[in-house]
C-alpha atoms as a PDB file:
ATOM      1  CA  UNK A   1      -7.555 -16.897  14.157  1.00  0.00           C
ATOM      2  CA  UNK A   2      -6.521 -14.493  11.657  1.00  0.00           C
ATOM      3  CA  UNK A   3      -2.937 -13.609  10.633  1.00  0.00           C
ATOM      4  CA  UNK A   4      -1.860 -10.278   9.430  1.00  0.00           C
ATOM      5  CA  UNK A   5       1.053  -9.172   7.905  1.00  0.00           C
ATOM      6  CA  UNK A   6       2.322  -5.485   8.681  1.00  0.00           C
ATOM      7  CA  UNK A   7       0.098  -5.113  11.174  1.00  0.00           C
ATOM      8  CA  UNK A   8       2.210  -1.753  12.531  1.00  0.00           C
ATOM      9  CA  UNK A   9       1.822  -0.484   8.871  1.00  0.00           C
ATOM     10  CA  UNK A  10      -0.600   1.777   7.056  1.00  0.00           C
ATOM     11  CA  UNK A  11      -3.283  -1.187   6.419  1.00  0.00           C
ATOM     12  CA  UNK A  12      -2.216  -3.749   8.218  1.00  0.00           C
ATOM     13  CA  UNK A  13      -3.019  -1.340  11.619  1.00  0.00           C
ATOM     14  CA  UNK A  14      -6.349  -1.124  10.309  1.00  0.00           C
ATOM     15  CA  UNK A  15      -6.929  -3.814   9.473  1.00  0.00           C
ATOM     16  CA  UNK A  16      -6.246  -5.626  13.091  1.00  0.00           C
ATOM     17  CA  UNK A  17      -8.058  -3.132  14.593  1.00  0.00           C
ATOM     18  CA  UNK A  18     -11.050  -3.717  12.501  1.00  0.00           C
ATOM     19  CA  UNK A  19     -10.569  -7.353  13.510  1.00  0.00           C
ATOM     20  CA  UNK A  20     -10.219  -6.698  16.853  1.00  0.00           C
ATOM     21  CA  UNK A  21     -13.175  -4.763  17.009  1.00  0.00           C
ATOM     22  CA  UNK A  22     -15.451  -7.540  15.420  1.00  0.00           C
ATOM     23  CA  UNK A  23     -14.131  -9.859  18.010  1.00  0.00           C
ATOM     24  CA  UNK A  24     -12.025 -11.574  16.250  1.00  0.00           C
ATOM     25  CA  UNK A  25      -8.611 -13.535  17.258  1.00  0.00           C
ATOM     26  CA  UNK A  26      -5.303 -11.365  15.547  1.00  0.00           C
ATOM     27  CA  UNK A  27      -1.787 -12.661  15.259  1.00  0.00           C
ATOM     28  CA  UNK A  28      -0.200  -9.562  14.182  1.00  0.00           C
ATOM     29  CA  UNK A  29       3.195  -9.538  12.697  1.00  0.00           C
ATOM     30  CA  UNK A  30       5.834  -6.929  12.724  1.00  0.00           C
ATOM     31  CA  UNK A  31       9.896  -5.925  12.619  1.00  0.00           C
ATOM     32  CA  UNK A  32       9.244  -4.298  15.876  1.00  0.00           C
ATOM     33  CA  UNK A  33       8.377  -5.514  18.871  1.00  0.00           C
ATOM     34  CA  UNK A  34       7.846  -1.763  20.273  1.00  0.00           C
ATOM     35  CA  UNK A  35       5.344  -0.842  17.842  1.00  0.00           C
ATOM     36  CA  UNK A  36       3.720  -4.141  18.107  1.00  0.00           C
ATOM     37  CA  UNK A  37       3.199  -3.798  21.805  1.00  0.00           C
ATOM     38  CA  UNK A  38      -0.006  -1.077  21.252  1.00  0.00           C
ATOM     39  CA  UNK A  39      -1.670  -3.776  19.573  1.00  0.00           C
ATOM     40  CA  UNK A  40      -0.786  -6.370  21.962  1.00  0.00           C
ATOM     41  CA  UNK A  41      -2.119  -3.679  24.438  1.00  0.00           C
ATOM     42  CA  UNK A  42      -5.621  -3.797  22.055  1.00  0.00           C
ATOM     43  CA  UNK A  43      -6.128  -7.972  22.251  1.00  0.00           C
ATOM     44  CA  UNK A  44      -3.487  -9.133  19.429  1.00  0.00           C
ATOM     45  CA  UNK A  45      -1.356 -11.875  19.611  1.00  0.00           C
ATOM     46  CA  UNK A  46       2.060 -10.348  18.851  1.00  0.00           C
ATOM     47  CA  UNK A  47       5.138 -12.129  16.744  1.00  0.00           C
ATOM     48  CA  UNK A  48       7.977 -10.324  15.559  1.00  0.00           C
ATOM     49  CA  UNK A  49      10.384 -11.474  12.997  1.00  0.00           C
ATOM     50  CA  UNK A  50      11.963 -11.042   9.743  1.00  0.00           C
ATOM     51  CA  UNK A  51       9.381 -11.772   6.540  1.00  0.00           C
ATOM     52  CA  UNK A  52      12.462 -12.997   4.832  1.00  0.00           C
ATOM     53  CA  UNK A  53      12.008 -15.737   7.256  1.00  0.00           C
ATOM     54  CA  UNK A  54       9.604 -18.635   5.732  1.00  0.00           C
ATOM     55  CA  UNK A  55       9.970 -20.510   8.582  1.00  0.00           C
ATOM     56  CA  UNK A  56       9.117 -17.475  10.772  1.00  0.00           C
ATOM     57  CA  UNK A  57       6.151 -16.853   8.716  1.00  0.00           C
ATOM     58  CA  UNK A  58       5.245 -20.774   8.287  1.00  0.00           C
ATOM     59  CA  UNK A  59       4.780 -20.660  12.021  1.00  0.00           C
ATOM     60  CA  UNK A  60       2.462 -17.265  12.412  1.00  0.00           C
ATOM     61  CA  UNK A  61      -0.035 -18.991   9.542  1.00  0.00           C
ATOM     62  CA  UNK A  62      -0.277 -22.326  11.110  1.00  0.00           C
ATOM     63  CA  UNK A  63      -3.540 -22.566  12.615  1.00  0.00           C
ATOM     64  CA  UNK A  64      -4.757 -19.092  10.825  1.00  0.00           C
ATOM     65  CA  UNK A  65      -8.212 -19.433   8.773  1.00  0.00           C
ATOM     66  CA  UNK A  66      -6.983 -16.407   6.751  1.00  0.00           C
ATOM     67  CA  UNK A  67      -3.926 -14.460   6.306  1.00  0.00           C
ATOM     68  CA  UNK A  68      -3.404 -10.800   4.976  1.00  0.00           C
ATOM     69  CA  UNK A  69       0.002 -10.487   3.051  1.00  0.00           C
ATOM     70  CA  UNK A  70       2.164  -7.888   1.943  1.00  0.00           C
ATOM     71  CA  UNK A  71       5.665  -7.375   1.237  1.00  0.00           C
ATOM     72  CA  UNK A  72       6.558  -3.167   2.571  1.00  0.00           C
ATOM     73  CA  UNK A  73       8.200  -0.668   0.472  1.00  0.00           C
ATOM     74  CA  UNK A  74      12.168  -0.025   1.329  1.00  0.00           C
ATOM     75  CA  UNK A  75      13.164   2.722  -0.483  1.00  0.00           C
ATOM     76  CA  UNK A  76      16.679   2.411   0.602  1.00  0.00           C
ATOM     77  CA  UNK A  77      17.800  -0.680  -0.526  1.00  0.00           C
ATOM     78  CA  UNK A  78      20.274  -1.128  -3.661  1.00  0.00           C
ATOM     79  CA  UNK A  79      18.071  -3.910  -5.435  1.00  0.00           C
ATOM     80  CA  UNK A  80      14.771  -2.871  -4.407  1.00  0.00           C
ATOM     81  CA  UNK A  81      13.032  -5.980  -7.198  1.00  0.00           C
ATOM     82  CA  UNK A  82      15.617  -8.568  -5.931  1.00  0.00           C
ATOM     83  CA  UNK A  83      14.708  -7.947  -1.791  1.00  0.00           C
ATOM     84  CA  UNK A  84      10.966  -8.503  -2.940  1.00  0.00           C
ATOM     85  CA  UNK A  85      11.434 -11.739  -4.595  1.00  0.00           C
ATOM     86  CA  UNK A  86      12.776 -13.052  -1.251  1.00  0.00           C
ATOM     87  CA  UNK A  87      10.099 -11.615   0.690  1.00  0.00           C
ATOM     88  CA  UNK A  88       7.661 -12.757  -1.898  1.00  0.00           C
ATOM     89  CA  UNK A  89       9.515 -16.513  -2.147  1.00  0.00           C
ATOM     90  CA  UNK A  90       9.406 -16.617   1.533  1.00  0.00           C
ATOM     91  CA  UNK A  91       5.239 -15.544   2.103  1.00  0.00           C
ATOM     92  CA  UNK A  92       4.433 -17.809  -0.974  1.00  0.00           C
ATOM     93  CA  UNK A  93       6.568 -21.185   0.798  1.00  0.00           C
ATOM     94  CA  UNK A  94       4.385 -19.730   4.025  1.00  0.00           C
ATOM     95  CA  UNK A  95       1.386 -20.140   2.582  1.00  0.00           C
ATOM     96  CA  UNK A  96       2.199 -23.478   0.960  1.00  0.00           C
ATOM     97  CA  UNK A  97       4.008 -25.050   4.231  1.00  0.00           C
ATOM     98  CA  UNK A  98       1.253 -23.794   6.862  1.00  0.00           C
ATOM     99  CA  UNK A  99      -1.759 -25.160   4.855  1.00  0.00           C
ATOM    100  CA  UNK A 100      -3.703 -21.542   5.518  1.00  0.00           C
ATOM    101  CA  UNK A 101      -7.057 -21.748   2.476  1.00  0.00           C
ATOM    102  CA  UNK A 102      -7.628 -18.110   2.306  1.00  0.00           C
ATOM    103  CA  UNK A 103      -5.274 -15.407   1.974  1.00  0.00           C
ATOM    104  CA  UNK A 104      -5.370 -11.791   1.355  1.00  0.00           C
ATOM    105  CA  UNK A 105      -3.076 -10.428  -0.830  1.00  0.00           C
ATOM    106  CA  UNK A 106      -1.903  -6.387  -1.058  1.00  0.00           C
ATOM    107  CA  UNK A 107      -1.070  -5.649  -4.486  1.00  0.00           C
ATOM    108  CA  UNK A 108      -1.856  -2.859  -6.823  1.00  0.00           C
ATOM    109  CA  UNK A 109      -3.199  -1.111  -9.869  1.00  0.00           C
ATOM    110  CA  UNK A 110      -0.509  -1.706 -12.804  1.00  0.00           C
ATOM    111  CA  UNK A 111       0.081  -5.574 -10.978  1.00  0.00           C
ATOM    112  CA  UNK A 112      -1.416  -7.089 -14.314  1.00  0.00           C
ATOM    113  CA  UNK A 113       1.947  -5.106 -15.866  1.00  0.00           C
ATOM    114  CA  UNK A 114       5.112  -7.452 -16.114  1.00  0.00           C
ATOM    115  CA  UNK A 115       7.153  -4.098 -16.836  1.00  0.00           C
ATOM    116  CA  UNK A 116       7.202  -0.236 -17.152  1.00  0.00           C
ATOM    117  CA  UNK A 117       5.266   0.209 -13.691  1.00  0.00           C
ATOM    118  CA  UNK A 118       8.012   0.445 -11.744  1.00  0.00           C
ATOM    119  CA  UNK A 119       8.155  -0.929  -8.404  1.00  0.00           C
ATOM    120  CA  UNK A 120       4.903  -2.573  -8.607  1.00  0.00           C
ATOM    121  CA  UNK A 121       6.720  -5.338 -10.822  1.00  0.00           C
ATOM    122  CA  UNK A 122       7.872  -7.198  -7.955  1.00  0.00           C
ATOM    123  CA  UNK A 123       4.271  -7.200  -6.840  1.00  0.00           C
ATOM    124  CA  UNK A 124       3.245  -8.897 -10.712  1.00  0.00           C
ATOM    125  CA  UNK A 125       5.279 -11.541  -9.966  1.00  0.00           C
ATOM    126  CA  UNK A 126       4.035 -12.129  -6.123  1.00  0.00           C
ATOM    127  CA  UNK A 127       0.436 -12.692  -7.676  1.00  0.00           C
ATOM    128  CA  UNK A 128       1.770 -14.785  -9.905  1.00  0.00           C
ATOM    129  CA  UNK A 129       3.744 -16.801  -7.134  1.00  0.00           C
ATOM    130  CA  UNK A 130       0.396 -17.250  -5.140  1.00  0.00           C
ATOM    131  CA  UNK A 131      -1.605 -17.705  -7.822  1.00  0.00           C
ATOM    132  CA  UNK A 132       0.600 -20.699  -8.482  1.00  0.00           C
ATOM    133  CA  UNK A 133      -0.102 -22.417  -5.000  1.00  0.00           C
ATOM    134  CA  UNK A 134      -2.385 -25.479  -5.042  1.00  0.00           C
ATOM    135  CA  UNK A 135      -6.074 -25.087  -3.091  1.00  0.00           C
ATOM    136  CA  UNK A 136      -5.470 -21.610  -1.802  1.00  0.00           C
ATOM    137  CA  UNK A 137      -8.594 -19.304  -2.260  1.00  0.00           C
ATOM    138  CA  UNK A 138      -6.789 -16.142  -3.292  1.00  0.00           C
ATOM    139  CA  UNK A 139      -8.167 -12.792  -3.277  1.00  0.00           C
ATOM    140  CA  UNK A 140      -5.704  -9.819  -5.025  1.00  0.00           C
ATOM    141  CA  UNK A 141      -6.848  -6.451  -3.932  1.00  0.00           C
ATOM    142  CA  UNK A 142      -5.417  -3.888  -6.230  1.00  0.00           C
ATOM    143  CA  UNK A 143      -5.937  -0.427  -4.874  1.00  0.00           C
ATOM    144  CA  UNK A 144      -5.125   2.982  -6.945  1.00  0.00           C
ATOM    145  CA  UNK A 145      -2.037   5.292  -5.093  1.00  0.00           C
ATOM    146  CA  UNK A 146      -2.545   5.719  -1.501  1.00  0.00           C
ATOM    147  CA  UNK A 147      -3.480   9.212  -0.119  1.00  0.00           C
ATOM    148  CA  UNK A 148      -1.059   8.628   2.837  1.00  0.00           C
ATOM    149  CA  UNK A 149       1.656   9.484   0.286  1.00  0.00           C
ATOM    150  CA  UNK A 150       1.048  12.683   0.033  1.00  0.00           C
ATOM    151  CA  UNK A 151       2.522  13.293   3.946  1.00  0.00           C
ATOM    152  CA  UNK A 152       5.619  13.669   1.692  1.00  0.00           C
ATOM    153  CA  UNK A 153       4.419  16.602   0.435  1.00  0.00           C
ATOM    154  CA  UNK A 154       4.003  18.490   3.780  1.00  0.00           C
ATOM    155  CA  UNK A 155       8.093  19.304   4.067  1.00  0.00           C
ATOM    156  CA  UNK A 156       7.795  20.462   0.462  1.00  0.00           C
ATOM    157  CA  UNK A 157       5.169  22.677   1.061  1.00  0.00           C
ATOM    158  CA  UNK A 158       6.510  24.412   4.259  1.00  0.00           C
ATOM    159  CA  UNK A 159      10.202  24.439   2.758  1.00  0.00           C
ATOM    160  CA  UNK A 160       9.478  25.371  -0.567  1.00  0.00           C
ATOM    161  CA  UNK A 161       5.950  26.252  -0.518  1.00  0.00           C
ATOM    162  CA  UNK A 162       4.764  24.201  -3.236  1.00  0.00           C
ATOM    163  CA  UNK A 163       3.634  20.293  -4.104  1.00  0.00           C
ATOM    164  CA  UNK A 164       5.971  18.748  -6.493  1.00  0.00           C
ATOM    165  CA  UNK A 165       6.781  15.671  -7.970  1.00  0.00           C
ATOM    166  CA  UNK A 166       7.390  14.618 -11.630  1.00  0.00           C
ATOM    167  CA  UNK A 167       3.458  13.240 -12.397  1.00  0.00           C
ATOM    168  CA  UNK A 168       1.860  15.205 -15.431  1.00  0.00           C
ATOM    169  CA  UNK A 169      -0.305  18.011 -13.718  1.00  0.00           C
ATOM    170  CA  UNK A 170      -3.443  16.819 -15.151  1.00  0.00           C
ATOM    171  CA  UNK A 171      -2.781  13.248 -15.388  1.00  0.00           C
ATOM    172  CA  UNK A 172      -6.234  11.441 -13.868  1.00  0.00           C
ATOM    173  CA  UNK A 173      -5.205   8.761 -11.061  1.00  0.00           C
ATOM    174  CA  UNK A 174      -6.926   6.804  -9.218  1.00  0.00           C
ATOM    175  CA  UNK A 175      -6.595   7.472  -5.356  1.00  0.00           C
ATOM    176  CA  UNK A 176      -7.609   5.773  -2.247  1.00  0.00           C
ATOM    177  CA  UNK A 177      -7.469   6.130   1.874  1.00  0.00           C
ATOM    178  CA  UNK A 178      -5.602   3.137   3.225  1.00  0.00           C
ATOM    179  CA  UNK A 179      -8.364   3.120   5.555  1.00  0.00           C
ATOM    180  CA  UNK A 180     -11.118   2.108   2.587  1.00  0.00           C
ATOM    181  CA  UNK A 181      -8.345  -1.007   1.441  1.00  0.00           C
ATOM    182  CA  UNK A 182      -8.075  -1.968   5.438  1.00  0.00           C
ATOM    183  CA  UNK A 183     -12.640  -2.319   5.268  1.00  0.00           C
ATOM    184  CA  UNK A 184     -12.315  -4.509   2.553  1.00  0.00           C
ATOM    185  CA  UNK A 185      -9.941  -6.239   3.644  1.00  0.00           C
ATOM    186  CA  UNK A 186     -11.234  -7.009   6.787  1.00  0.00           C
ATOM    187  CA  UNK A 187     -14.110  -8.140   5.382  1.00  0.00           C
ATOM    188  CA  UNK A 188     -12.649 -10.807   3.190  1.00  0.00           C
ATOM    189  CA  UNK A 189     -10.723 -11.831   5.812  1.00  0.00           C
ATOM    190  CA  UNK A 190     -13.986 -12.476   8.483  1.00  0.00           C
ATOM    191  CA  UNK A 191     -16.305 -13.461   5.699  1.00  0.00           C
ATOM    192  CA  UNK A 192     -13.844 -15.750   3.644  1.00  0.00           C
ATOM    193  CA  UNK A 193     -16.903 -16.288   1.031  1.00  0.00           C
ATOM    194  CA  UNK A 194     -15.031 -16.336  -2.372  1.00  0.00           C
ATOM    195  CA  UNK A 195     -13.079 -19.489  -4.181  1.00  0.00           C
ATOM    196  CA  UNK A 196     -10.411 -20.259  -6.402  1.00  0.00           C
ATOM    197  CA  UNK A 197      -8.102 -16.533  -7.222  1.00  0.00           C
ATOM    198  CA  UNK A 198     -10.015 -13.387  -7.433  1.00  0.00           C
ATOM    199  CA  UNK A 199      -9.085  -9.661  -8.445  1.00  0.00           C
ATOM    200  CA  UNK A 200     -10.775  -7.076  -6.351  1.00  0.00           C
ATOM    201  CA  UNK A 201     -10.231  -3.368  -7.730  1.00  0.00           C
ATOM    202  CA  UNK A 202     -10.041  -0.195  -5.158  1.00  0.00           C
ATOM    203  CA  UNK A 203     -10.071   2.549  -6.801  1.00  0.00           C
ATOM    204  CA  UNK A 204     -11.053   5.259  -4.273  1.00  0.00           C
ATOM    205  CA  UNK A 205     -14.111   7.278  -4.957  1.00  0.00           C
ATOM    206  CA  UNK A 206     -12.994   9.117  -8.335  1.00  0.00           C
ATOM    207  CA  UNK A 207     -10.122   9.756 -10.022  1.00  0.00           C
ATOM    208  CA  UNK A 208      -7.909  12.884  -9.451  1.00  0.00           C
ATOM    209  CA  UNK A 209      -5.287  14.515 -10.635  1.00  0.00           C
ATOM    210  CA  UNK A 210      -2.488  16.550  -8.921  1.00  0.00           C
ATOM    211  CA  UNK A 211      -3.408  19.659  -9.731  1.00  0.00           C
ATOM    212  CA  UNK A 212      -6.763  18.913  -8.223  1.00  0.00           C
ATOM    213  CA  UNK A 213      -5.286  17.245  -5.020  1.00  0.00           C
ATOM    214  CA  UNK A 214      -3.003  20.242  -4.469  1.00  0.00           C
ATOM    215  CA  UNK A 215      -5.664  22.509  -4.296  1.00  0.00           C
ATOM    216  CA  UNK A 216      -7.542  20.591  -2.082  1.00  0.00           C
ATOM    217  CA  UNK A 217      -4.286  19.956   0.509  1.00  0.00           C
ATOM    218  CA  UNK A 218      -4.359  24.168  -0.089  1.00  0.00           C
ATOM    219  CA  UNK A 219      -7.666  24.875   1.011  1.00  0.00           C
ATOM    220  CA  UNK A 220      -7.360  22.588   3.953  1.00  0.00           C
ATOM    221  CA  UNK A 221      -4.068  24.173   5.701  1.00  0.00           C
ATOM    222  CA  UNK A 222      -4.712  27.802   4.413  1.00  0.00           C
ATOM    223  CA  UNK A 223      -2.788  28.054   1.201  1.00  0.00           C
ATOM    224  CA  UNK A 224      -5.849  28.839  -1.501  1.00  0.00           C
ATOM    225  CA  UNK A 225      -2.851  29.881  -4.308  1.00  0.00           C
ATOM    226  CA  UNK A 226      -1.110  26.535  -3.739  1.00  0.00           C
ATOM    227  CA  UNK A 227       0.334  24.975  -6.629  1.00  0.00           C
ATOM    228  CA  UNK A 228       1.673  22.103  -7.996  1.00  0.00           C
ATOM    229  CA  UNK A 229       4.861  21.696 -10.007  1.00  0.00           C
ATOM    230  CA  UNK A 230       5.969  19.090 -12.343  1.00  0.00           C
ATOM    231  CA  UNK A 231       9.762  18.071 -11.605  1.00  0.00           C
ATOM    232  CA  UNK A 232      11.857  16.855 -14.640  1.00  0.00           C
ATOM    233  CA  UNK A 233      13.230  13.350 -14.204  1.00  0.00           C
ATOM    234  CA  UNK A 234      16.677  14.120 -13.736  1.00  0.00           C
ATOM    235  CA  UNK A 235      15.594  16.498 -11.214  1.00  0.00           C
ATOM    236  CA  UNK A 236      13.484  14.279  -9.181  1.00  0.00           C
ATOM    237  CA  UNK A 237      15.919  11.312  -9.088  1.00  0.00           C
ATOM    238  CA  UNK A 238      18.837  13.661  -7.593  1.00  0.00           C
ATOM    239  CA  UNK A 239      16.263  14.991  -4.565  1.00  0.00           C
ATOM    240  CA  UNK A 240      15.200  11.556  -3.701  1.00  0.00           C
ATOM    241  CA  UNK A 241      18.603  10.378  -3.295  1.00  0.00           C
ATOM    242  CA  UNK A 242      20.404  12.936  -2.182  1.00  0.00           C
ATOM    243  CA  UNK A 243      17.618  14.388   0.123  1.00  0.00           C
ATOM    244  CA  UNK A 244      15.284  11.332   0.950  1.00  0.00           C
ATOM    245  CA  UNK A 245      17.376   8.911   1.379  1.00  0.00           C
ATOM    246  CA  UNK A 246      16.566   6.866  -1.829  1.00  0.00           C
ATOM    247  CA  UNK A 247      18.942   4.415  -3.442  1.00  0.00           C
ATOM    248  CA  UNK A 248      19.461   5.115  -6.926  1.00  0.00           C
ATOM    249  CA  UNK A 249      18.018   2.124  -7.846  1.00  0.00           C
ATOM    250  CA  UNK A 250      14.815   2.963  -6.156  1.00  0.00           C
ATOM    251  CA  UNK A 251      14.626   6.516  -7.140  1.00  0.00           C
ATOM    252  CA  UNK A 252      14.818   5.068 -11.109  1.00  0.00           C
ATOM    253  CA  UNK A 253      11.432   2.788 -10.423  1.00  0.00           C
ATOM    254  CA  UNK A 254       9.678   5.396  -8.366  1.00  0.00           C
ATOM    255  CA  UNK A 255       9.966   7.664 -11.782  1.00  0.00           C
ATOM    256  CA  UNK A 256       9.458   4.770 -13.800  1.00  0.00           C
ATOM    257  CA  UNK A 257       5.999   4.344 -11.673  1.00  0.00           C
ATOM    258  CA  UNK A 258       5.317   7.946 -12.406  1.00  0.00           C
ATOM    259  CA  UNK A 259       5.701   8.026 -15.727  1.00  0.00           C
ATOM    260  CA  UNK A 260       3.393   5.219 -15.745  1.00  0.00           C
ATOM    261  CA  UNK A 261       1.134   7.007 -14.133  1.00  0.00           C
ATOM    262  CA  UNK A 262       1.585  10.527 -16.504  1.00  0.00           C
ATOM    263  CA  UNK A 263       0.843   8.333 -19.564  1.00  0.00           C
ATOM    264  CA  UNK A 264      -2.112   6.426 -17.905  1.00  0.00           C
ATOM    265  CA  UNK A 265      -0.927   3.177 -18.213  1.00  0.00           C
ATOM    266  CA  UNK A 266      -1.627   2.417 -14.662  1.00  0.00           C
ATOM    267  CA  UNK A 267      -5.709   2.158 -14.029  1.00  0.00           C
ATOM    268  CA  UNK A 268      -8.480   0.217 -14.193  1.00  0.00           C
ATOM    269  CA  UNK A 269      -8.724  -2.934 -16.286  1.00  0.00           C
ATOM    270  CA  UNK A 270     -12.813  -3.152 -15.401  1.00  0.00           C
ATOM    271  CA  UNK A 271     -14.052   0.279 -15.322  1.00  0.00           C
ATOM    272  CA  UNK A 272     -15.583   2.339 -11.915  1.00  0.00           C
ATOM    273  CA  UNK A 273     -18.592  -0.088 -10.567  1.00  0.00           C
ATOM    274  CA  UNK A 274     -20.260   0.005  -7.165  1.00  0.00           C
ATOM    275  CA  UNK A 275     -17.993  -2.653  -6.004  1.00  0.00           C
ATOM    276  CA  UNK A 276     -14.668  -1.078  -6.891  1.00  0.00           C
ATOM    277  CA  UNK A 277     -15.801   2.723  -5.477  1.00  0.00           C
ATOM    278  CA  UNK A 278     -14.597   3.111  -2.083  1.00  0.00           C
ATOM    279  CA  UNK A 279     -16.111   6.180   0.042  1.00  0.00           C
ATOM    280  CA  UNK A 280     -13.449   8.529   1.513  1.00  0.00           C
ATOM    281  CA  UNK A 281     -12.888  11.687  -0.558  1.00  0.00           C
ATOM    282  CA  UNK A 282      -9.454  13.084  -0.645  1.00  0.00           C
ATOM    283  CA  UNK A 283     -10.953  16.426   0.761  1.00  0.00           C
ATOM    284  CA  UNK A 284     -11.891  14.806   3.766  1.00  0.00           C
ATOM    285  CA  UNK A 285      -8.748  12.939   3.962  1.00  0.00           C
ATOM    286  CA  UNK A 286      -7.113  16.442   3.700  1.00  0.00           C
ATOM    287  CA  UNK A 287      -8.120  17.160   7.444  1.00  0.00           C
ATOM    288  CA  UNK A 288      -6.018  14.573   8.507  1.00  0.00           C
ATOM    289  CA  UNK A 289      -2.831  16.505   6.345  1.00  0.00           C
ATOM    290  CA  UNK A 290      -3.770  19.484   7.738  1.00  0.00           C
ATOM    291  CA  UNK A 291      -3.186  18.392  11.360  1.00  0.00           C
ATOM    292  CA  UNK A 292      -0.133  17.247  10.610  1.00  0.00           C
ATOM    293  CA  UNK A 293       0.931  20.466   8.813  1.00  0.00           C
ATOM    294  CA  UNK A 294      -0.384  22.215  11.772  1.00  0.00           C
ATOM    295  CA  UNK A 295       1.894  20.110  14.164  1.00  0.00           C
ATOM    296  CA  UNK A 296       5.040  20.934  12.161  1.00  0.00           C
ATOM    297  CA  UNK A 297       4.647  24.332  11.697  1.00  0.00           C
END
């Protein structure tokens, strides 16, 4: 039996499907039990419950040889850090209480950084948490920015007719389809063939910048001239909380996170190797935005 966290979310989906496919036994978690029906429909065991809820969680690891963690991204709550510290307290006295040996942990590139990356603090201190737990064979995955984030951009881009955000134009990043962290991930999780706390990179297949992925998103839905515009600060804050819903406190790490990001403090700490160079390419991703353009349009 394997256990996986957000299993109704952007890897954790893939990642039970993946399992599922390979004939594997999935207890997939979730908030919803409507969501988590489809996969119950696919061969998963379904729980729903609250991940604030150790003794919730305590129960869905028992009896799990592995376990894929995660702690989702609210942007609407006041005290973004403080709401991960009790999911993270809560997965971490999981872990200890159930006795599960191998768990799989989403983090991501910056989590070595105690400060200055933003929201990926609160992830810092989960590694450190599980790091911290007594015969647990640990692997971190730390994947670059997700392409799936750019579906943000879509309602820009028909509204406005541009990409923006407040990332330096040029500013390299490394990028990466959730589906590429969901194959490695599944892997670890079947093959459970490592020991001790491990860091595994995932860093897509090169890095890009903004400018670069604008174009691409341009070419795909019909827009060659598309560009991409740097928001000040100031500016960005006031749209994400007064347009997406942000709370303030949110909207202040998600610039601190791109500021990291402009000034290239968030990357690699081993350099691009075969191991940390996942396949997809952002221009084939880019179908996939396309469609959805198309649909809204």
């Amino acid at each position: 039996m394997i256990t996986v966290m957000g299993a109704t979310g952007n890897t954790g989906r893939k990642i039970t499907e993946l399992l599922l496919e390979a004939g594997e036994e999935v207890r997939a978690l979730g908030r919803s039990p409507e969501k988590l029906a489809e996969l119950d429909a696919l061969g998963a065991e379904t729980v729903a419950g609250d991940v604030r809820d150790a003794d919730y969680l305590a129960s869905t690891f028992a009896g799990a040889d592995a376990v894929y963690t995660l702690s989702a991204l609210d942007p609407t709550l006041p005290d973004y850090h403080a709401d991960q510290d009790r999911r993270g307290e809560a997965i971490a006295s999981a872990v200890r209480e159930s006795g599960v040996r191998h768990v799989v942990a989403l983090s991501a590139i910056g989590g070595e950084l105690t400060s200055g990356n933003g929201f990926i603090a609160s992830l810092h201190r989960q590694e450190r948490r599980l790091r911290e737990l007594d015969g647990v064979n640990l692997m971190i995955l730390r994947p670059g920015a997700f392409f799936e984030g750019f579906y943000a951009a879509l309602e820009t881009i028909r509204h406005e007719g541009v990409v923006a955000d407040s990332v330096a134009p040029e500013a390299k990043v490394p990028m990466i389809a959730t589906a590429d962290i969901a194959a490695v991930a599944a892997a670890a999780l079947r093959e459970r063939d490592w020991s001790g706390a491990v860091v595994r990179e995932l860093l897509g297949p090169r890095d890009l910048s903004y400018t670069e992925v604008t174009a691409a998103i341009g070419a795909t839905i019909g827009q060659p001239d598309l560009q991409y515009v740097q928001l000040p600060d100031d500016e960005l804050v006031a749209i994400l909380t007064e347009a997406a819903g942000f709370s303030p406190d949110f909207a202040a790490l998600f610039v601190e996170f791109n500021q990291a990001l402009s000034e290239g403090r968030l990357h690699s700490l081993e350099g691009r190797n075969e191991s940390n160079t996942t396949p997809t390419e952002f221009e084939e991703f880019a179908a996939e935005l396309a469609h959805a353009y198309a649909a809204t349009v």
